[in-house]
C-alpha atoms as a PDB file:
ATOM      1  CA  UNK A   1     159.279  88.374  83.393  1.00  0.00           C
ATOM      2  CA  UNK A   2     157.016  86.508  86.227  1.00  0.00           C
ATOM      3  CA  UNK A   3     155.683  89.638  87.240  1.00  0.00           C
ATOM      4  CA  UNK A   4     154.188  90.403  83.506  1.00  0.00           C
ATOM      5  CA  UNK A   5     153.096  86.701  83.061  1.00  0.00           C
ATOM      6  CA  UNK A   6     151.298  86.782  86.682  1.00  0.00           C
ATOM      7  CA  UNK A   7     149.904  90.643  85.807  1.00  0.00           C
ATOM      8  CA  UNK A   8     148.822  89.340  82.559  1.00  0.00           C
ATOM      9  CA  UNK A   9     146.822  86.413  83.735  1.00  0.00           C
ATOM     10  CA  UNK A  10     145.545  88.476  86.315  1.00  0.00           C
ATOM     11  CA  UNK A  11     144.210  91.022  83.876  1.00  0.00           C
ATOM     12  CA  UNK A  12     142.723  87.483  81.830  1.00  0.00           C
ATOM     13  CA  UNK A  13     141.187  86.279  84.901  1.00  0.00           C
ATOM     14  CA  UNK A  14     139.061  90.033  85.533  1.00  0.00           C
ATOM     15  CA  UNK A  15     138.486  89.531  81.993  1.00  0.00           C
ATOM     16  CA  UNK A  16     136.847  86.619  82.212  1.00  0.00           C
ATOM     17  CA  UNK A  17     134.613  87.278  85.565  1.00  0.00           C
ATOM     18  CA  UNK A  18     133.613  90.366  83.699  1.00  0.00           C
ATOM     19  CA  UNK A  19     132.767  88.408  80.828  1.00  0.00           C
ATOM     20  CA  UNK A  20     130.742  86.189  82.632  1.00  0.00           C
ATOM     21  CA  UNK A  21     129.014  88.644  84.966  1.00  0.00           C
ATOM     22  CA  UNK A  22     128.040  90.379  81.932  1.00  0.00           C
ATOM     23  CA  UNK A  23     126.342  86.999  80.556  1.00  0.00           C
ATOM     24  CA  UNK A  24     124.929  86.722  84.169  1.00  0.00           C
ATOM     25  CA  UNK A  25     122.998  89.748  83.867  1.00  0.00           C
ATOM     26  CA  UNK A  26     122.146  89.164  80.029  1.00  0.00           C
ATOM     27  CA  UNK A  27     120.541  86.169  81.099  1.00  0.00           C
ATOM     28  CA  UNK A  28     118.899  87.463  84.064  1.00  0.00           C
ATOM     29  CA  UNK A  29     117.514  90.146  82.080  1.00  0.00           C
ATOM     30  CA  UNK A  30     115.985  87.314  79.836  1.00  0.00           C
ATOM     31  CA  UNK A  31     114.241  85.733  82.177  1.00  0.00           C
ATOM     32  CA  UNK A  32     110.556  86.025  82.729  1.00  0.00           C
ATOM     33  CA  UNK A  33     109.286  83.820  85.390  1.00  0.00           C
ATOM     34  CA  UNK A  34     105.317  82.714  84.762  1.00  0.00           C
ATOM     35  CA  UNK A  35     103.960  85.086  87.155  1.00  0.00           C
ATOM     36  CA  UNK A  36     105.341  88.220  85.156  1.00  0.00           C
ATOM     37  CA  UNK A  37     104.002  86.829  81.950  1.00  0.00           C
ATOM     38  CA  UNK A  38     100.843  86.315  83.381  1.00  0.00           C
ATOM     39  CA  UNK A  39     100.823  89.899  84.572  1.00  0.00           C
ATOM     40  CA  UNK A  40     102.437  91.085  80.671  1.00  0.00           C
ATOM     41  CA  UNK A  41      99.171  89.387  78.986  1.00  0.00           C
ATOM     42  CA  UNK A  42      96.841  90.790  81.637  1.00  0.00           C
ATOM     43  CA  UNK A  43      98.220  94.618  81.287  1.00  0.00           C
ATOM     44  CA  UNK A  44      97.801  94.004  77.718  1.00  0.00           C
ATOM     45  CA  UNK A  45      93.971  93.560  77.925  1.00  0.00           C
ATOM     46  CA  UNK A  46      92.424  97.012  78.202  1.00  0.00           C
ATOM     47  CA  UNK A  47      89.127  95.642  79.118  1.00  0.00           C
ATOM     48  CA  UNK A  48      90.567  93.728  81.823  1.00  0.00           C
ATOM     49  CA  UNK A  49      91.928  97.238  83.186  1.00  0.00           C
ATOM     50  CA  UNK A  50      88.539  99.020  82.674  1.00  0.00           C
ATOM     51  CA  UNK A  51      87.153  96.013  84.566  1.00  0.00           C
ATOM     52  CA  UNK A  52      89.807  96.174  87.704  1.00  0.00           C
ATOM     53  CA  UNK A  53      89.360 100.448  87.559  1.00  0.00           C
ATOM     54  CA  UNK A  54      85.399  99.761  87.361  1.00  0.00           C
ATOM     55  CA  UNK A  55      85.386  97.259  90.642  1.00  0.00           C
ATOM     56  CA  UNK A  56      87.880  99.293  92.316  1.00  0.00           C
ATOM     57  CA  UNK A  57      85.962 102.347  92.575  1.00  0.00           C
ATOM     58  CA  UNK A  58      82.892 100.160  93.662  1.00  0.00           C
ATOM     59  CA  UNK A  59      84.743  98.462  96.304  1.00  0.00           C
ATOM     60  CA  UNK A  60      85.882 102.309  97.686  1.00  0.00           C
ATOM     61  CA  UNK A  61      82.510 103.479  97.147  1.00  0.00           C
ATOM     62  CA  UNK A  62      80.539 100.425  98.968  1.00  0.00           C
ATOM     63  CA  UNK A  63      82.983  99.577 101.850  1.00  0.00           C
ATOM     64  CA  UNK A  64      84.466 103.179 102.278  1.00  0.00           C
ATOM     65  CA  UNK A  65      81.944 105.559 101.262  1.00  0.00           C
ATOM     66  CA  UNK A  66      79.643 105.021 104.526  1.00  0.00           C
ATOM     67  CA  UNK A  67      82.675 105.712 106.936  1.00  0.00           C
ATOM     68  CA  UNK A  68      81.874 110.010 105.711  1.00  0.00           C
ATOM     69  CA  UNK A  69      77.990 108.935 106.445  1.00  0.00           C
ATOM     70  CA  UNK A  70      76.544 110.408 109.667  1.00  0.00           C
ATOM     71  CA  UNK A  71      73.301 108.467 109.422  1.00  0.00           C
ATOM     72  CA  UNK A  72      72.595 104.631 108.717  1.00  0.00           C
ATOM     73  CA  UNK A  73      70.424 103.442 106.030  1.00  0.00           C
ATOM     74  CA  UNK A  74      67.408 103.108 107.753  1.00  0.00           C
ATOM     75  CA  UNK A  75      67.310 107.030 108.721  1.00  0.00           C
ATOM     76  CA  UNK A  76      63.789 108.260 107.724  1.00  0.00           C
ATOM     77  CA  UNK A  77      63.974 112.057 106.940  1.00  0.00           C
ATOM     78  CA  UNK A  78      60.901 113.682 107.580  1.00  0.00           C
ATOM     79  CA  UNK A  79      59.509 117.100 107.432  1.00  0.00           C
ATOM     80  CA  UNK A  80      59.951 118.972 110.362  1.00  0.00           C
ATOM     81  CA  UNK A  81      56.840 121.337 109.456  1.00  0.00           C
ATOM     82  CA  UNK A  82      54.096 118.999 108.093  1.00  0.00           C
ATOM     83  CA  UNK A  83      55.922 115.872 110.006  1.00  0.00           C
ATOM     84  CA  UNK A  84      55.446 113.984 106.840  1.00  0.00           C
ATOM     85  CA  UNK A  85      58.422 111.921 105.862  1.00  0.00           C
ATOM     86  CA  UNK A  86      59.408 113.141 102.420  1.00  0.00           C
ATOM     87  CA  UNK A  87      58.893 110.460  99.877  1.00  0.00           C
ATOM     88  CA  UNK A  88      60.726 110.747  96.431  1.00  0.00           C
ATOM     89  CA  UNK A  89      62.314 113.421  97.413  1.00  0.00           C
ATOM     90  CA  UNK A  90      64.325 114.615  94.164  1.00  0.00           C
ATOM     91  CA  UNK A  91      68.601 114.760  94.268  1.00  0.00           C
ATOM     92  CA  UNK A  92      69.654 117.835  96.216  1.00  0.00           C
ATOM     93  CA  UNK A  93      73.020 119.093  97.529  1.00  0.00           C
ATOM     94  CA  UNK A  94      71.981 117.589 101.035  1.00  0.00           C
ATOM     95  CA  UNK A  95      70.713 114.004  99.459  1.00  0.00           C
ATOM     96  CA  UNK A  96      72.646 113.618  95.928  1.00  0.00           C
ATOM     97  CA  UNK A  97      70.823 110.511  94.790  1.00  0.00           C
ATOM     98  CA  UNK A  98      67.626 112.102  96.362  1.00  0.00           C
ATOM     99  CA  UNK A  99      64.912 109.774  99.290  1.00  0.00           C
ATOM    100  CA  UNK A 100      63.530 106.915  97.942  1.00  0.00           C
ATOM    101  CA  UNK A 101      59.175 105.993  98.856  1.00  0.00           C
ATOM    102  CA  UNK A 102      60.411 105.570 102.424  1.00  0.00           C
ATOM    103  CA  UNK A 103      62.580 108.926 102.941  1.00  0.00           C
ATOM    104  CA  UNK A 104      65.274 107.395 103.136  1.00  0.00           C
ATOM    105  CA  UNK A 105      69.024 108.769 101.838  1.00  0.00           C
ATOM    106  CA  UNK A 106      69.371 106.579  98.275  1.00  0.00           C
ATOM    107  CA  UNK A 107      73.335 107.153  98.117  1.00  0.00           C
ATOM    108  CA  UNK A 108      73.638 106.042 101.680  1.00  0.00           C
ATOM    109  CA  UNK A 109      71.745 102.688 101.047  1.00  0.00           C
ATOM    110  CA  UNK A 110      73.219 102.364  97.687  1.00  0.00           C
ATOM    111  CA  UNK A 111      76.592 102.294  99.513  1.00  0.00           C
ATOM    112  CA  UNK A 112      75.256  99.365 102.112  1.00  0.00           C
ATOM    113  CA  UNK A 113      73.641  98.221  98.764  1.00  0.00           C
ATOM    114  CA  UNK A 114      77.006  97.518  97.411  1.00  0.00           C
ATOM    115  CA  UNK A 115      78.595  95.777 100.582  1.00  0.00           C
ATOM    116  CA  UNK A 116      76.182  93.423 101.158  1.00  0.00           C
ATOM    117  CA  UNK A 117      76.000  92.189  97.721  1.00  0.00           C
ATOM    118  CA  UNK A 118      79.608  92.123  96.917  1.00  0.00           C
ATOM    119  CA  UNK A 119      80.340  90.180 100.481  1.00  0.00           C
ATOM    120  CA  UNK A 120      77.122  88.107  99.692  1.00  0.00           C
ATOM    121  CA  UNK A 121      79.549  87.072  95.981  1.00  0.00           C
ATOM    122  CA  UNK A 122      82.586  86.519  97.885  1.00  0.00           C
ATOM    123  CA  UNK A 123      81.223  84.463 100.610  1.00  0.00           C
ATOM    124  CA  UNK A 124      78.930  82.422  98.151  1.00  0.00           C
ATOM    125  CA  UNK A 125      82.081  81.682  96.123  1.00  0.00           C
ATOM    126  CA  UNK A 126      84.547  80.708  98.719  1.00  0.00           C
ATOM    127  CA  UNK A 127      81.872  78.173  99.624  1.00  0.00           C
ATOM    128  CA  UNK A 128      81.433  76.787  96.434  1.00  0.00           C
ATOM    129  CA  UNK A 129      85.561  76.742  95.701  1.00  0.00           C
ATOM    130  CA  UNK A 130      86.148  75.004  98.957  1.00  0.00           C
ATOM    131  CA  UNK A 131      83.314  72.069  98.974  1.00  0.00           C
ATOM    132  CA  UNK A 132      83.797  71.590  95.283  1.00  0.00           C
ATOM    133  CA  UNK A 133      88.230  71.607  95.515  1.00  0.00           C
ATOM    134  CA  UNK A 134      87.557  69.034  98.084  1.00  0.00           C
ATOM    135  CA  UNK A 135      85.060  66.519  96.429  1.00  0.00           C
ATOM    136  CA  UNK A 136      86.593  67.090  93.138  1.00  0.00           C
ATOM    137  CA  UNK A 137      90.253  67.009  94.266  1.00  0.00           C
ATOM    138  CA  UNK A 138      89.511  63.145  95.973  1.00  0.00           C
ATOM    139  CA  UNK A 139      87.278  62.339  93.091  1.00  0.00           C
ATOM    140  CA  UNK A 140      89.729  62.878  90.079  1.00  0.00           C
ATOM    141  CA  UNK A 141      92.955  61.468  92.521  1.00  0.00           C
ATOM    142  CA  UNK A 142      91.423  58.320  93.572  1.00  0.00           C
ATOM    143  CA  UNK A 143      89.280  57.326  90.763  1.00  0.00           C
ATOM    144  CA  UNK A 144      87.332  54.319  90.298  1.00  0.00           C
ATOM    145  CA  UNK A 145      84.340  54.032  92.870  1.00  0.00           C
ATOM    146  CA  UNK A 146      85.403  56.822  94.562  1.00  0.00           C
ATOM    147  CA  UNK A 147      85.311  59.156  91.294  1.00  0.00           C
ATOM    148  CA  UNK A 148      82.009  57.415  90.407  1.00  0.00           C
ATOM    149  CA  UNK A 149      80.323  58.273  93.928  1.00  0.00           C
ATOM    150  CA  UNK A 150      81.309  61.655  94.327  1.00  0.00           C
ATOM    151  CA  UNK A 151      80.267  62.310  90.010  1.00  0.00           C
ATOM    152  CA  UNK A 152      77.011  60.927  91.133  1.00  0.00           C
ATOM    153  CA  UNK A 153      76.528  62.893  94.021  1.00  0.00           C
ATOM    154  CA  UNK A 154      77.491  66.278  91.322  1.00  0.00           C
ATOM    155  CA  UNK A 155      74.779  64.656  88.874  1.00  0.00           C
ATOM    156  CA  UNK A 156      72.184  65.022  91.720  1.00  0.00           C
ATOM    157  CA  UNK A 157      72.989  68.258  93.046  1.00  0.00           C
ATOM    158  CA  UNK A 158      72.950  69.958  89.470  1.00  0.00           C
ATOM    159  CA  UNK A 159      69.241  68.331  88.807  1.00  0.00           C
ATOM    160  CA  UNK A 160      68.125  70.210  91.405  1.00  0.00           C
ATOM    161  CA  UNK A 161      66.662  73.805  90.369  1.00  0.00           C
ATOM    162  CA  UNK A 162      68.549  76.315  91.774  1.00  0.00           C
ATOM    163  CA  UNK A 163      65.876  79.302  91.540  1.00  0.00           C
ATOM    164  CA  UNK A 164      62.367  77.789  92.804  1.00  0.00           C
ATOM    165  CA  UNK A 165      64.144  75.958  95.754  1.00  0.00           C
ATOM    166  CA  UNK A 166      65.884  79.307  96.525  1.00  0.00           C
ATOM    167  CA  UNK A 167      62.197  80.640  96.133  1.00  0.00           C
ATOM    168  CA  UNK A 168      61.146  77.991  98.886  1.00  0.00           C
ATOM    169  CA  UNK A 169      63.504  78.477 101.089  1.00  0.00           C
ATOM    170  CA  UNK A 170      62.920  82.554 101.185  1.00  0.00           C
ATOM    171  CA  UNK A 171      59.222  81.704 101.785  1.00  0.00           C
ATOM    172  CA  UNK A 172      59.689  79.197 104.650  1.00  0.00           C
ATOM    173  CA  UNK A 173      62.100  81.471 106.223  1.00  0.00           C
ATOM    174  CA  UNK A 174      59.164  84.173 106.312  1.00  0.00           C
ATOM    175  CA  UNK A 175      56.564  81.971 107.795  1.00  0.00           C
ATOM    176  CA  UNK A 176      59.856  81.079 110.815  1.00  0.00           C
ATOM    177  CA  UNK A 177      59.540  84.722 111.287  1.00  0.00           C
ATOM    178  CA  UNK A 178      63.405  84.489 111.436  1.00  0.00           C
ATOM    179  CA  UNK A 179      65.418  87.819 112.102  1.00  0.00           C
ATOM    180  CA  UNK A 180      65.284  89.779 108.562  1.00  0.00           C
ATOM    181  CA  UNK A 181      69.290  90.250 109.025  1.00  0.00           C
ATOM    182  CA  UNK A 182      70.289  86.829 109.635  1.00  0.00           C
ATOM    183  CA  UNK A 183      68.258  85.885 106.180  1.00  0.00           C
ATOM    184  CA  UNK A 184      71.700  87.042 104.639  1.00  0.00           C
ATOM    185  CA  UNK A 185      73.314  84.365 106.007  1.00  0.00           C
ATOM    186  CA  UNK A 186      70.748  81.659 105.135  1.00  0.00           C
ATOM    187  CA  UNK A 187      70.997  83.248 101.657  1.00  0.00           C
ATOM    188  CA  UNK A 188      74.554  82.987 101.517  1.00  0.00           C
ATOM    189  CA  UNK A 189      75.016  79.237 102.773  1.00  0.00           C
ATOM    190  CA  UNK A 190      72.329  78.064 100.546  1.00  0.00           C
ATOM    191  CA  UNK A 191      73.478  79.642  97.335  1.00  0.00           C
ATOM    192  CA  UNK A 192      76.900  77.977  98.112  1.00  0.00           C
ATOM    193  CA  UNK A 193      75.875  74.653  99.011  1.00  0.00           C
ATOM    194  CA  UNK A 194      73.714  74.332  95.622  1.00  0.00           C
ATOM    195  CA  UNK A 195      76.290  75.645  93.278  1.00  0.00           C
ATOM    196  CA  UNK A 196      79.438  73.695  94.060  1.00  0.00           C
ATOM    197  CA  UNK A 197      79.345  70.766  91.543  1.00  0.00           C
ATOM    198  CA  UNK A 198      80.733  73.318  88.710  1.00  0.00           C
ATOM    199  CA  UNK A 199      83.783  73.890  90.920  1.00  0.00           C
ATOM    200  CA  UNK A 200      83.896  69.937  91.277  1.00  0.00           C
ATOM    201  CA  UNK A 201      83.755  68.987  87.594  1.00  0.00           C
ATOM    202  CA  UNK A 202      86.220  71.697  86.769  1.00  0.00           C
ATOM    203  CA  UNK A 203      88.448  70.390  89.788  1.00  0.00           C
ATOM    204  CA  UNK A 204      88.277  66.839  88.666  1.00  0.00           C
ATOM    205  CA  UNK A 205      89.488  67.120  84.754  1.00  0.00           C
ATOM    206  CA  UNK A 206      92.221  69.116  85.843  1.00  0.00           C
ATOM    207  CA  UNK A 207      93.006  66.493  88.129  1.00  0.00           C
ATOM    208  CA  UNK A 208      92.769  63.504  85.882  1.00  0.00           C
ATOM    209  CA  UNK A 209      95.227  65.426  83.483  1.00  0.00           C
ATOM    210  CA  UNK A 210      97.606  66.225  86.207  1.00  0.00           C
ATOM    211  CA  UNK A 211      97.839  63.277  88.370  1.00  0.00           C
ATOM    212  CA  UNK A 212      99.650  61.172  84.880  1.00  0.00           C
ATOM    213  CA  UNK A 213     102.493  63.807  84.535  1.00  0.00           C
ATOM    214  CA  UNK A 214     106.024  63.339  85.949  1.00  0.00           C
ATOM    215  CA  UNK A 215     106.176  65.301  89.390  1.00  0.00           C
ATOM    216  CA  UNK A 216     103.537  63.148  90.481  1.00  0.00           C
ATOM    217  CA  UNK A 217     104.699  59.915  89.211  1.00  0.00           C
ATOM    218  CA  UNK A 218     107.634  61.131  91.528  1.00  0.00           C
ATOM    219  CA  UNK A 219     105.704  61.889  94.263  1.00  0.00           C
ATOM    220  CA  UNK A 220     104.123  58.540  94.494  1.00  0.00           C
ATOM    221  CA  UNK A 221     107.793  57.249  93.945  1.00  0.00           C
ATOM    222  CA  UNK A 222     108.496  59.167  97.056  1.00  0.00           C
ATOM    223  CA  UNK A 223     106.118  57.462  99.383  1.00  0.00           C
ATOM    224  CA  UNK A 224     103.999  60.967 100.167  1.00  0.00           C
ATOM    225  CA  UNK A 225     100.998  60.935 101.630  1.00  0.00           C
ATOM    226  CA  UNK A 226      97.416  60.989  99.730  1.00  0.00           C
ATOM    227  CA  UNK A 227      96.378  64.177 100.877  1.00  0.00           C
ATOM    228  CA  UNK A 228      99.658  65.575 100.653  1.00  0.00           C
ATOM    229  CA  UNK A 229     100.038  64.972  97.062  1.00  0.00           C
ATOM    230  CA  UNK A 230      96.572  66.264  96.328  1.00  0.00           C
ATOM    231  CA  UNK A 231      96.447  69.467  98.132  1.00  0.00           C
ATOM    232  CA  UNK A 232     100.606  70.457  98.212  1.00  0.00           C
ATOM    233  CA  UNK A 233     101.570  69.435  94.544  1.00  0.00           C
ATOM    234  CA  UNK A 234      98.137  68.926  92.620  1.00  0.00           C
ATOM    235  CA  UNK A 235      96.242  72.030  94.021  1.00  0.00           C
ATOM    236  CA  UNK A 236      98.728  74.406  93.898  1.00  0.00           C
ATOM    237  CA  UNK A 237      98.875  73.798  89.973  1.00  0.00           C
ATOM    238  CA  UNK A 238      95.072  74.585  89.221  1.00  0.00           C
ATOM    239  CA  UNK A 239      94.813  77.885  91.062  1.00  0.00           C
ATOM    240  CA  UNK A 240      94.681  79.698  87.836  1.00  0.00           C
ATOM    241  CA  UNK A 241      91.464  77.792  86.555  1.00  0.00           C
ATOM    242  CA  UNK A 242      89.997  78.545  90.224  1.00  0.00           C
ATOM    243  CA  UNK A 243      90.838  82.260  89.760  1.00  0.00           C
ATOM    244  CA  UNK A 244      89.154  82.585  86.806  1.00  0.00           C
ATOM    245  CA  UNK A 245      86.514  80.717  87.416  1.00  0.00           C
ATOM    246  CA  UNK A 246      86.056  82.558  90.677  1.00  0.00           C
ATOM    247  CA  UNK A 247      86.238  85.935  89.283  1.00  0.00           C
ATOM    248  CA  UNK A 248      83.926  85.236  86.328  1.00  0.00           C
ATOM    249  CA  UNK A 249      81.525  83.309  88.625  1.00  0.00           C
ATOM    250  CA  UNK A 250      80.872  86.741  91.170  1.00  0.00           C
ATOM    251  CA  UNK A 251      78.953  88.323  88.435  1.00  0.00           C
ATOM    252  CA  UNK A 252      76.426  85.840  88.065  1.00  0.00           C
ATOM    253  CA  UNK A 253      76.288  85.583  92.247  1.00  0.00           C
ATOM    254  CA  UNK A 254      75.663  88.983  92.148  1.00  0.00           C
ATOM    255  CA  UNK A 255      73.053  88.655  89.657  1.00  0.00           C
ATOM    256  CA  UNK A 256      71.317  85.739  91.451  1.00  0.00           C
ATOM    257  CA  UNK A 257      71.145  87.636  95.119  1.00  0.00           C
ATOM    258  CA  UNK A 258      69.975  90.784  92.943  1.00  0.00           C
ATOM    259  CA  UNK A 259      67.305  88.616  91.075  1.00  0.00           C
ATOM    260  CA  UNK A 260      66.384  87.111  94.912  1.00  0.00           C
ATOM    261  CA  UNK A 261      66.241  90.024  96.681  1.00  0.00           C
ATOM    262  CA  UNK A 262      63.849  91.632  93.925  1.00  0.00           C
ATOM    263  CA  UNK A 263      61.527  88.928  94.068  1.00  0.00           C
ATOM    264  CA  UNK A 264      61.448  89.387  97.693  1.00  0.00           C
ATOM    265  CA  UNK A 265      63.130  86.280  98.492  1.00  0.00           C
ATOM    266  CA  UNK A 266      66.729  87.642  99.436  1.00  0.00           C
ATOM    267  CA  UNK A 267      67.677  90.591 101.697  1.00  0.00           C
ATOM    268  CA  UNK A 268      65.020  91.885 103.568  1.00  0.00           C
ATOM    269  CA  UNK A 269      63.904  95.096 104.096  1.00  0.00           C
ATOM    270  CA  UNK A 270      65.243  97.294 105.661  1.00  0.00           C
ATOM    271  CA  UNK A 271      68.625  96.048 104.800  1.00  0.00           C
ATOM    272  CA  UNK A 272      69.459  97.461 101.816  1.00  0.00           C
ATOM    273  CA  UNK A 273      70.802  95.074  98.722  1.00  0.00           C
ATOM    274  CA  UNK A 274      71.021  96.497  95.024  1.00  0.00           C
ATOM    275  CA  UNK A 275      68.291  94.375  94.433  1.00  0.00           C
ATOM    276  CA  UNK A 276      65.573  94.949  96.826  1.00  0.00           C
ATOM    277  CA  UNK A 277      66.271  98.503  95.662  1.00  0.00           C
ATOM    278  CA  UNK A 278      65.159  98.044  92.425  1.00  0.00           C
ATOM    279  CA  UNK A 279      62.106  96.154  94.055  1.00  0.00           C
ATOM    280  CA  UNK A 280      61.356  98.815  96.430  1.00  0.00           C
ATOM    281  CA  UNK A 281      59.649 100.814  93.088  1.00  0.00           C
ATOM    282  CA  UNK A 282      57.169  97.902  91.416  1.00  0.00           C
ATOM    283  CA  UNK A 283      54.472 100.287  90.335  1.00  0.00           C
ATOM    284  CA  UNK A 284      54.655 101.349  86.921  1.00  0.00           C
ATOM    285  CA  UNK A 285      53.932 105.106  87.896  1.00  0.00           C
ATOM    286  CA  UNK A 286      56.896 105.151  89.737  1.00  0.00           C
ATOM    287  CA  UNK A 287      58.902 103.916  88.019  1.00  0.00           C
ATOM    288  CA  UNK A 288      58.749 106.613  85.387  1.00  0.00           C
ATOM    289  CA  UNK A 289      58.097 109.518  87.232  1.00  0.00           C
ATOM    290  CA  UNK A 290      61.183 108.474  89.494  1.00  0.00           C
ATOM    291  CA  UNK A 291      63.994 107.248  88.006  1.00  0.00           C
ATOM    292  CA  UNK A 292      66.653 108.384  91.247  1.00  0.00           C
ATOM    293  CA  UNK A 293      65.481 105.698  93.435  1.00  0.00           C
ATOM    294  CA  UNK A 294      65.808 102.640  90.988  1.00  0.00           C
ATOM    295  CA  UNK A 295      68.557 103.514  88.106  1.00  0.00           C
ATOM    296  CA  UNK A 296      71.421 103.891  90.249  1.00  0.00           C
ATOM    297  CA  UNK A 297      70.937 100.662  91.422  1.00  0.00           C
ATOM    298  CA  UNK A 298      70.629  98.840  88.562  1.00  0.00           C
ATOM    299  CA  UNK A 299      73.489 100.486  86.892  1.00  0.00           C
ATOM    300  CA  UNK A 300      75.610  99.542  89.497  1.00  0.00           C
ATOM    301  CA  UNK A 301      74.316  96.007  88.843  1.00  0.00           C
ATOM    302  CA  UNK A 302      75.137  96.085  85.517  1.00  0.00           C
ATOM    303  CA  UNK A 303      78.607  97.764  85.848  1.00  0.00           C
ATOM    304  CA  UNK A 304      80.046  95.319  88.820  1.00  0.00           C
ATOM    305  CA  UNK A 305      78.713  92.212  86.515  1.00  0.00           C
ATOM    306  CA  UNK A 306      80.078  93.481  83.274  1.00  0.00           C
ATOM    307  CA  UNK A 307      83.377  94.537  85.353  1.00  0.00           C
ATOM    308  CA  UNK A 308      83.827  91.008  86.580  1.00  0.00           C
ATOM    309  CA  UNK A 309      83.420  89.344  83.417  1.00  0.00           C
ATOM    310  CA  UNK A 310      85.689  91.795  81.848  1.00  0.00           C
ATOM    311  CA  UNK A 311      88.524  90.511  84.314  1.00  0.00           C
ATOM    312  CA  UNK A 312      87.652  86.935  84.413  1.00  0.00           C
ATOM    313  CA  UNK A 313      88.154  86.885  80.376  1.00  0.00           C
ATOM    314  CA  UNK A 314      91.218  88.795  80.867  1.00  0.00           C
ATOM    315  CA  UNK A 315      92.887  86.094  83.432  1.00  0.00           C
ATOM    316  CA  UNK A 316      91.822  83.418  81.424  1.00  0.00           C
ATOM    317  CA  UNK A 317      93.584  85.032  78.393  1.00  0.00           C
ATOM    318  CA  UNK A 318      96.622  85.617  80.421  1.00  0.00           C
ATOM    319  CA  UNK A 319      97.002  82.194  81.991  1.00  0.00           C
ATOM    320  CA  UNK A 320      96.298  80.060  78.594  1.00  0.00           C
ATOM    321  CA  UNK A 321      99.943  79.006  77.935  1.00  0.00           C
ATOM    322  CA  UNK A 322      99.252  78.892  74.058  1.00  0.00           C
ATOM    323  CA  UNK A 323      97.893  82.211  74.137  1.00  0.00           C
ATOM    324  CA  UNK A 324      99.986  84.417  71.593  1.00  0.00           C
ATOM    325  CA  UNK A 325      99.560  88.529  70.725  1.00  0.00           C
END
């Protein structure tokens, strides 16, 4: 009799466990933590995708594409039997984006092209994110005088006009006669000291929302340090509006240096940006009877702009929490 009461609640007891490993793995199965419903929304977005497929195939094509190049961008070709170099040479099998007024390869410095401005829209953002996370993280934590300084400081750097001090820059850097490669990094540093304060204002209203909720009411509770409380608990929870922000503000770096270097106040000739490609034909006649040296260029513009934009509006979809589909 024991041993068919002890087999019986032996046989209840696997019962149960099974019972409850079942509801384990129900539950488990239910369970989608913020990251994967970030990445649901995202997939959802088909312009998104065409925008990460678009950027992907220009990031292979600008950073990989010279590594099959035997020659640099600056390689004149020139006729061995007249010893003329061959200007406007159209597309061939041996140059498939044809030689631009200078014989040189246009797929080869499309690909440098590419590189430098892409880097030149990374770089220039990181700057930006990083001054303007710091001056609007202290600004919207501290408050008072503090926020009022640093908002003032914002107010002055965003009356100053972006394009014509650019323009000044680029034209006292020509009469320094300073190294035509190191005006990239001039470029670079400039764009991302002037265009911070966006980053700072967007920083700072996060900031002011956040710092009144809970987990930080228990972090002050706690004793924690200032800076630990800003940069381990408050900026960890505004890296989606930095993303986006980040993503959807590359297109309009990219624009800028393009816009720069076409004026002639950006990269410098020889070094090749998508923009002084587009500058290197100004004369009207050129620009109709050649269309190889200048098109390409400005449709990869366009593309990489419209790609980014496409992505930033589908991160910004996917991280609003009262999004619904």
């Amino acid at each position: 009799m024991k041993k068919n009461v002890d087999k019986t609640n032996l046989d209840n007891q696997e019962l149960n466990n099974s019972i409850q490993e079942t509801k384990e793995e129900i539950c488990v199965d239910k369970i989608i933590t913020p990251g994967q419903l970030v990445m649901k929304r995202f997939i959802r977005n088909k312009l998104a995708i065409i925008g990460i497929v678009v950027l992907v195939c220009m990031f292979v094509f600008s950073f990989f594409g010279p590594l099959l190049i035997n020659y640099s961008y600056s390689e004149v070709f020139v006729d061995d039997e007249l010893s003329l170099i061959r200007m406007f040479e159209r597309p061939s099998a041996e140059h498939l984006l044809g030689l631009d007024g200078h014989g040189m390869d246009v797929m080869v410095r499309l690909m440098y092209g590419g590189r430098i401005s892409l880097t030149v829209g990374f770089v220039v953002v990181g700057i930006e994110i990083l001054i303007g996370t710091i001056v609007g993280g202290i600004a919207g934590f501290y408050g008072r005088w503090v926020d009022g300084l640093c908002m003032r400081i914002v107010d002055i750097f965003l009356c100053i006009p972006y394009l014509p001090v650019m323009l000044i820059v680029g034209a006292v850097i020509d009469t320094l006669e300073i190294d035509k490669t190191k005006n990239i990094y001039i470029l670079m540093i400039m764009m991302g000291v002037l265009y911070w304060p966006g980053v700072a204002r967007l920083i700072r209203g996060q900031i002011l929302t956040l710092r009144e909720q809970e987990f930080m009411v228990a972090t002050e509770a706690l004793g924690l340090k200032a800076r630990r409380r800003i940069f381990k608990h408050l900026i960890p929870n505004i890296i989606p509006q930095l993303i986006v922000y980040a993503t959807m503000g590359l297109g309009g770096i990219i624009l800028t240096e393009a816009a720069l270097s076409f004026l002639g106040f950006g990269v410098r000739y020889p070094v090749p940006s998508w923009g002084n490609m587009i500058n290197a034909v100004n004369q009207p006649y050129i620009l109709k009877q050649y269309l190889f040296p200048w098109v390409p260029p400005g449709l990869c513009i366009f593309l990489t702009v419209l790609a980014f934009n496409f992505v930033g509006d589908g991160l910004r979809d996917a991280f609003d929490p009262k999004m619904k589909r």
